[in-house]
PDB file of N, CA and C in Angstrom:
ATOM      1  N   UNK A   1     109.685 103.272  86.161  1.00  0.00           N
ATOM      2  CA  UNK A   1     109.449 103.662  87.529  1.00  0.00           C
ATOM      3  C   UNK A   1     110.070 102.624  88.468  1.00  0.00           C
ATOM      4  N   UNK A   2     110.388 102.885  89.419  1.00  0.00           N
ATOM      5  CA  UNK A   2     111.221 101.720  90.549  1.00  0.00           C
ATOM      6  C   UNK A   2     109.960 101.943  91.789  1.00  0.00           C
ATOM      7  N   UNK A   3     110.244 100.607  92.820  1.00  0.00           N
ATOM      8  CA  UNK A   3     109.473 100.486  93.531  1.00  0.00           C
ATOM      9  C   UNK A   3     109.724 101.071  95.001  1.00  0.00           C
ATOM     10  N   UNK A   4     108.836 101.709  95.513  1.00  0.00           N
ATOM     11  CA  UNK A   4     109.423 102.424  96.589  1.00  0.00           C
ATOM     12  C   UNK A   4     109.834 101.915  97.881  1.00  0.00           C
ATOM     13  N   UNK A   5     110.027 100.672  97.738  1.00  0.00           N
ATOM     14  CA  UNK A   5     110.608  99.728  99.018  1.00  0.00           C
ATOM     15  C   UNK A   5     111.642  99.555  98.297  1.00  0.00           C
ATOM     16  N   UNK A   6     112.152  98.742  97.052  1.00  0.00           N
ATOM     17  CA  UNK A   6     113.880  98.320  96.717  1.00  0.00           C
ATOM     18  C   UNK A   6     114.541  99.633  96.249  1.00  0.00           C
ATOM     19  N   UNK A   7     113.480 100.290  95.634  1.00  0.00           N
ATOM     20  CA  UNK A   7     114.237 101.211  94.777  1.00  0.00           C
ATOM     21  C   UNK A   7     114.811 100.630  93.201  1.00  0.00           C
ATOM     22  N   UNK A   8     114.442  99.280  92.883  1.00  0.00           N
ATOM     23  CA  UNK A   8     114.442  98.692  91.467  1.00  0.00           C
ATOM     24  C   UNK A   8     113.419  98.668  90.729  1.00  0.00           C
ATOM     25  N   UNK A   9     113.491  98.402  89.427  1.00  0.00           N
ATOM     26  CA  UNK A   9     112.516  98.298  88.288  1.00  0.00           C
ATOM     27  C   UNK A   9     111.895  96.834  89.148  1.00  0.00           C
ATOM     28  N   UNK A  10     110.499  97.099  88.967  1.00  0.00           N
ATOM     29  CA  UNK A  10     109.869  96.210  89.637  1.00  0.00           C
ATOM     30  C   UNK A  10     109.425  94.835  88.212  1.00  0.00           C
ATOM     31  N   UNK A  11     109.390  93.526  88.744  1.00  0.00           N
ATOM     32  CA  UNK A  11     109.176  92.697  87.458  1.00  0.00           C
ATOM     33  C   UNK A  11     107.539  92.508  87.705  1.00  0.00           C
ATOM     34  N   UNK A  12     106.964  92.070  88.759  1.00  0.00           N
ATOM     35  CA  UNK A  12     105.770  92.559  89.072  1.00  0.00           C
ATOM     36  C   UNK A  12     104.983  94.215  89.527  1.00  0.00           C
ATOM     37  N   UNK A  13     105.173  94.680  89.232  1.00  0.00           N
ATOM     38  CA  UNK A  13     104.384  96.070  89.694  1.00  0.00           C
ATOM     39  C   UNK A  13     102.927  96.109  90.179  1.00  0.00           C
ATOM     40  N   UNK A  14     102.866  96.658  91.315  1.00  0.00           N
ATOM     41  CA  UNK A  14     101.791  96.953  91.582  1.00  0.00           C
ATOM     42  C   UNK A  14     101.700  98.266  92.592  1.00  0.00           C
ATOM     43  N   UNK A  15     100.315  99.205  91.920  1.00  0.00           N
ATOM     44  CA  UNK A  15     100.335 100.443  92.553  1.00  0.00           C
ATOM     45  C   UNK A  15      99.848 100.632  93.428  1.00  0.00           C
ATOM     46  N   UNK A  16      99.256 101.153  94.476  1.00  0.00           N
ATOM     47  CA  UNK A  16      98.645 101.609  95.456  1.00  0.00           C
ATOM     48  C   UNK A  16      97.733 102.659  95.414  1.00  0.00           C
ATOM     49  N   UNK A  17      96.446 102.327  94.989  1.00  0.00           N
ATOM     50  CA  UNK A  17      95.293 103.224  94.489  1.00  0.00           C
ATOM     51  C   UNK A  17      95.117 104.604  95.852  1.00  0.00           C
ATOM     52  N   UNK A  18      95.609 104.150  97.053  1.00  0.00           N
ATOM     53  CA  UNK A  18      95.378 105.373  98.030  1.00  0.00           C
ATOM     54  C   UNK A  18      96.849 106.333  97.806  1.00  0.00           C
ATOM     55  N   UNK A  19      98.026 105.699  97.835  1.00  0.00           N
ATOM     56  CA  UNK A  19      99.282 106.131  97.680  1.00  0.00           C
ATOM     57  C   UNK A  19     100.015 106.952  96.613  1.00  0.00           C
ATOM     58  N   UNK A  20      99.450 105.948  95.445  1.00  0.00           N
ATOM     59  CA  UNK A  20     100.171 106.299  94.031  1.00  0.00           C
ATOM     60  C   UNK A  20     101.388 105.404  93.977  1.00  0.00           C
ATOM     61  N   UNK A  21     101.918 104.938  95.133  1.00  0.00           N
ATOM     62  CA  UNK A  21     102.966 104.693  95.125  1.00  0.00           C
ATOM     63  C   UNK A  21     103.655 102.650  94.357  1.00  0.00           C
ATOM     64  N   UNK A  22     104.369 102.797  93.557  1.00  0.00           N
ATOM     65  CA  UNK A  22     104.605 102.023  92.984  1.00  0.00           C
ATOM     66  C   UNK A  22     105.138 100.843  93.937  1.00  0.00           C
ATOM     67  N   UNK A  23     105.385  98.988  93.542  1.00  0.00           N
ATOM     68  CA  UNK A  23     105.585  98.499  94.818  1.00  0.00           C
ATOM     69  C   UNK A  23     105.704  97.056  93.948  1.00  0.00           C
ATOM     70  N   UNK A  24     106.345  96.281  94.568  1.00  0.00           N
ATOM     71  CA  UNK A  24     106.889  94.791  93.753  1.00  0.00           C
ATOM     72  C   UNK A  24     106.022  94.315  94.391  1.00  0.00           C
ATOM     73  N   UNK A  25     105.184  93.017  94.092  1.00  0.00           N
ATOM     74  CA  UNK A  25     104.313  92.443  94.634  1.00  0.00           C
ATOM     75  C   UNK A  25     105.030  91.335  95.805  1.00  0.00           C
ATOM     76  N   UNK A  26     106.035  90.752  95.136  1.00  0.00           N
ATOM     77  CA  UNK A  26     106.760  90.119  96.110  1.00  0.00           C
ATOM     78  C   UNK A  26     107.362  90.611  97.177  1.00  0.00           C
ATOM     79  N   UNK A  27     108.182  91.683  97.260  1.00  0.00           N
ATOM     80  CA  UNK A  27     108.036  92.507  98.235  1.00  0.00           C
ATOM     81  C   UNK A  27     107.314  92.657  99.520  1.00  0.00           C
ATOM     82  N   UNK A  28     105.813  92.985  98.775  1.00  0.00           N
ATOM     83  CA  UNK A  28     105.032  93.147  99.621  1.00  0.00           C
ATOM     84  C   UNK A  28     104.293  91.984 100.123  1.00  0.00           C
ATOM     85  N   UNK A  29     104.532  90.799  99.617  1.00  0.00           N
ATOM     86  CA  UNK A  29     103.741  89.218 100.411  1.00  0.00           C
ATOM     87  C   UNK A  29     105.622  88.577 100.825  1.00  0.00           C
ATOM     88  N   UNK A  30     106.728  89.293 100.956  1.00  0.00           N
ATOM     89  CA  UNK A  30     107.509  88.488 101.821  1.00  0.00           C
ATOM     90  C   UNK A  30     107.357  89.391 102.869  1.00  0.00           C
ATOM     91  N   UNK A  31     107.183  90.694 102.644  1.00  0.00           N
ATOM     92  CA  UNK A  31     107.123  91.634 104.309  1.00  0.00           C
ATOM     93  C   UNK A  31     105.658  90.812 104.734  1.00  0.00           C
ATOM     94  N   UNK A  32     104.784  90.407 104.168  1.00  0.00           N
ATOM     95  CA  UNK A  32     103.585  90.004 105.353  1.00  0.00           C
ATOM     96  C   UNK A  32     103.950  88.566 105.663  1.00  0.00           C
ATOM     97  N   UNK A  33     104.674  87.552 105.186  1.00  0.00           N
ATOM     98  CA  UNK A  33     104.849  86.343 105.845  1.00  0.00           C
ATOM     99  C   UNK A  33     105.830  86.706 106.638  1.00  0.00           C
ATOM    100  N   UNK A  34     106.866  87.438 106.933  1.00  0.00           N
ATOM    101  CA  UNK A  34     107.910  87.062 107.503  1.00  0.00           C
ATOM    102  C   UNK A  34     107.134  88.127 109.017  1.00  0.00           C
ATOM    103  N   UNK A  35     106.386  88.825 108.865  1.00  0.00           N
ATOM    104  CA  UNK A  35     106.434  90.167 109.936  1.00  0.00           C
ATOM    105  C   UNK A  35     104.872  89.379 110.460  1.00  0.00           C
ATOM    106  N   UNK A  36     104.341  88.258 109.948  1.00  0.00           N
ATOM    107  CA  UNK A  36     102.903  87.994 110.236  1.00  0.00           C
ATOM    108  C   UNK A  36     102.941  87.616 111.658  1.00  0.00           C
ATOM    109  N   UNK A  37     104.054  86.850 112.441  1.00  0.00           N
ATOM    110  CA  UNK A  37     103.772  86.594 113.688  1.00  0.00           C
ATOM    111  C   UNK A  37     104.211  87.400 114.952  1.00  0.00           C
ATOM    112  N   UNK A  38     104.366  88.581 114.303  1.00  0.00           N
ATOM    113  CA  UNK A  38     104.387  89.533 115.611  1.00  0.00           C
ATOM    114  C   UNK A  38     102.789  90.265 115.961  1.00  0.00           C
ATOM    115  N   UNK A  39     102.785  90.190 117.189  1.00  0.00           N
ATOM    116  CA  UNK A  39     101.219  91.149 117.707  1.00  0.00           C
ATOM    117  C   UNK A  39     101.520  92.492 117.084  1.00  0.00           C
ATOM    118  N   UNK A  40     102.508  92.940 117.131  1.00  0.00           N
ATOM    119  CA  UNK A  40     102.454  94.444 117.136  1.00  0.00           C
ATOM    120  C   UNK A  40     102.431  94.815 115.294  1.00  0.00           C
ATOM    121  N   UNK A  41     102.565  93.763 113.988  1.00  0.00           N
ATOM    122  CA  UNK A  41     102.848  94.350 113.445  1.00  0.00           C
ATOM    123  C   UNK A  41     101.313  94.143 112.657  1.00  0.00           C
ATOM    124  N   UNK A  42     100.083  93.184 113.649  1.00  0.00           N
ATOM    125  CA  UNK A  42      98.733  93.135 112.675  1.00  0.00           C
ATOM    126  C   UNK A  42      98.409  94.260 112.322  1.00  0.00           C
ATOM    127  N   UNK A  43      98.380  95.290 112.599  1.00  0.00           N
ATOM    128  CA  UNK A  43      98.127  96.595 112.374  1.00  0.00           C
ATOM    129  C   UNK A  43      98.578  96.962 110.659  1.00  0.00           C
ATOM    130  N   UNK A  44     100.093  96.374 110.649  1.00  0.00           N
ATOM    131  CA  UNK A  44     100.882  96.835 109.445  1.00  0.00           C
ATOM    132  C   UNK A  44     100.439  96.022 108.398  1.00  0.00           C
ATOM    133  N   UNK A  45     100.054  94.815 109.068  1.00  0.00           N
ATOM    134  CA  UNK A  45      99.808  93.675 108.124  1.00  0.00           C
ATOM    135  C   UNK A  45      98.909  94.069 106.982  1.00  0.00           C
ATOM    136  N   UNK A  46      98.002  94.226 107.779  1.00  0.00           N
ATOM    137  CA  UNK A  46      96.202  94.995 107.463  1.00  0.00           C
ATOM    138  C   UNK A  46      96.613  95.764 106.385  1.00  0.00           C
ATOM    139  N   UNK A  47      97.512  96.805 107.104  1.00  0.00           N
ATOM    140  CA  UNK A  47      97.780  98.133 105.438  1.00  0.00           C
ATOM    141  C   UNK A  47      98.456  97.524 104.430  1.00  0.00           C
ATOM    142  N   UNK A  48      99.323  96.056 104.756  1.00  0.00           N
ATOM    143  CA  UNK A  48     100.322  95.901 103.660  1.00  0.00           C
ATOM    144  C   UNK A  48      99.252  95.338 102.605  1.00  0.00           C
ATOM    145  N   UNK A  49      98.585  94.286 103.165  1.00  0.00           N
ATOM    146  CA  UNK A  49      97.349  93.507 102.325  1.00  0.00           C
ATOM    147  C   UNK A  49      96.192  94.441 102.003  1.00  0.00           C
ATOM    148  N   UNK A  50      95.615  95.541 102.225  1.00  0.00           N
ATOM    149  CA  UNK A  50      95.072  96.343 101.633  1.00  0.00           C
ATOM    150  C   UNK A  50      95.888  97.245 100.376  1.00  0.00           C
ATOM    151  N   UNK A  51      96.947  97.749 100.818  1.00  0.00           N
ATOM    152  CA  UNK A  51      97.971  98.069  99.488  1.00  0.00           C
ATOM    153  C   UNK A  51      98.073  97.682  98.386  1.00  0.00           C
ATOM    154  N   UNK A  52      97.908  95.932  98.905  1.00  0.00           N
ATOM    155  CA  UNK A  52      98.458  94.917  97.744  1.00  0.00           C
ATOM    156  C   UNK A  52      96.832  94.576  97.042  1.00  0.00           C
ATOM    157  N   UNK A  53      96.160  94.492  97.945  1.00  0.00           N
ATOM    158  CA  UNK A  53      94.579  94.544  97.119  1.00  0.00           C
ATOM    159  C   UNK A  53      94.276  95.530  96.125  1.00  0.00           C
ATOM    160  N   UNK A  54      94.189  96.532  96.526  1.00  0.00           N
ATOM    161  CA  UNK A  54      94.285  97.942  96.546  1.00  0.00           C
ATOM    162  C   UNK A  54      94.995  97.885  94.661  1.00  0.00           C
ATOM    163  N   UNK A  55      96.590  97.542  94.805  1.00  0.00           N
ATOM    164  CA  UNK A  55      97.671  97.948  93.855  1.00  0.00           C
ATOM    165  C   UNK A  55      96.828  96.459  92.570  1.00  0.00           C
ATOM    166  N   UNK A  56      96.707  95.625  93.289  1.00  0.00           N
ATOM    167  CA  UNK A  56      96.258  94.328  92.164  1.00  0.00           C
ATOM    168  C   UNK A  56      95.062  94.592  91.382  1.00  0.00           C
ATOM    169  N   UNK A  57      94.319  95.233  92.068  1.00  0.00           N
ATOM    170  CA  UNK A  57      92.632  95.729  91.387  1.00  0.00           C
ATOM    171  C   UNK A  57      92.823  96.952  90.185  1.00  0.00           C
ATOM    172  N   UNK A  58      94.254  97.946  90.890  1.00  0.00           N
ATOM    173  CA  UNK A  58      94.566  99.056  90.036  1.00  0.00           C
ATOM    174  C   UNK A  58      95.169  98.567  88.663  1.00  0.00           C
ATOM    175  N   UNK A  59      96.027  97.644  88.942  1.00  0.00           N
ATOM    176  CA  UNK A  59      96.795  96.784  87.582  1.00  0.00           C
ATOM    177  C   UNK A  59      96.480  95.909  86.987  1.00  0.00           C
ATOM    178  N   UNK A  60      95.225  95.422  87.127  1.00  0.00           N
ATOM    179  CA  UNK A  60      94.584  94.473  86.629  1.00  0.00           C
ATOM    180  C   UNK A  60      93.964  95.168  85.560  1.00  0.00           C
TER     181      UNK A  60
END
């Protein structure tokens, strides 16, 4: 399965228990450091780190 942000075989995988959707873990903690100091994107932040909670609890 590839991850639905690169579109590569992911070396970490992690799923998204609301989504289904497959997702590199790194991926998803460089989109929240790099996007963390905008106001507008706490909103996104919130879903990215619930995703990643979310995908770590599912693959564990």
């Amino acid at each position: 399965m590839n991850c639905s942000i690169s579109g590569e075989v992911p070396e970490e995988p992690v799923i998204s228990k609301k989504s289904g959707l497959l997702f590199e873990k790194r991926l998803i903690e460089r989109h929240i450091s790099v996007s963390s100091w905008l106001v507008a994107v706490r909103a996104l932040r919130f879903c990215c780190i619930s995703i990643l909670l979310d995908a770590c609890l599912y693959t564990s």
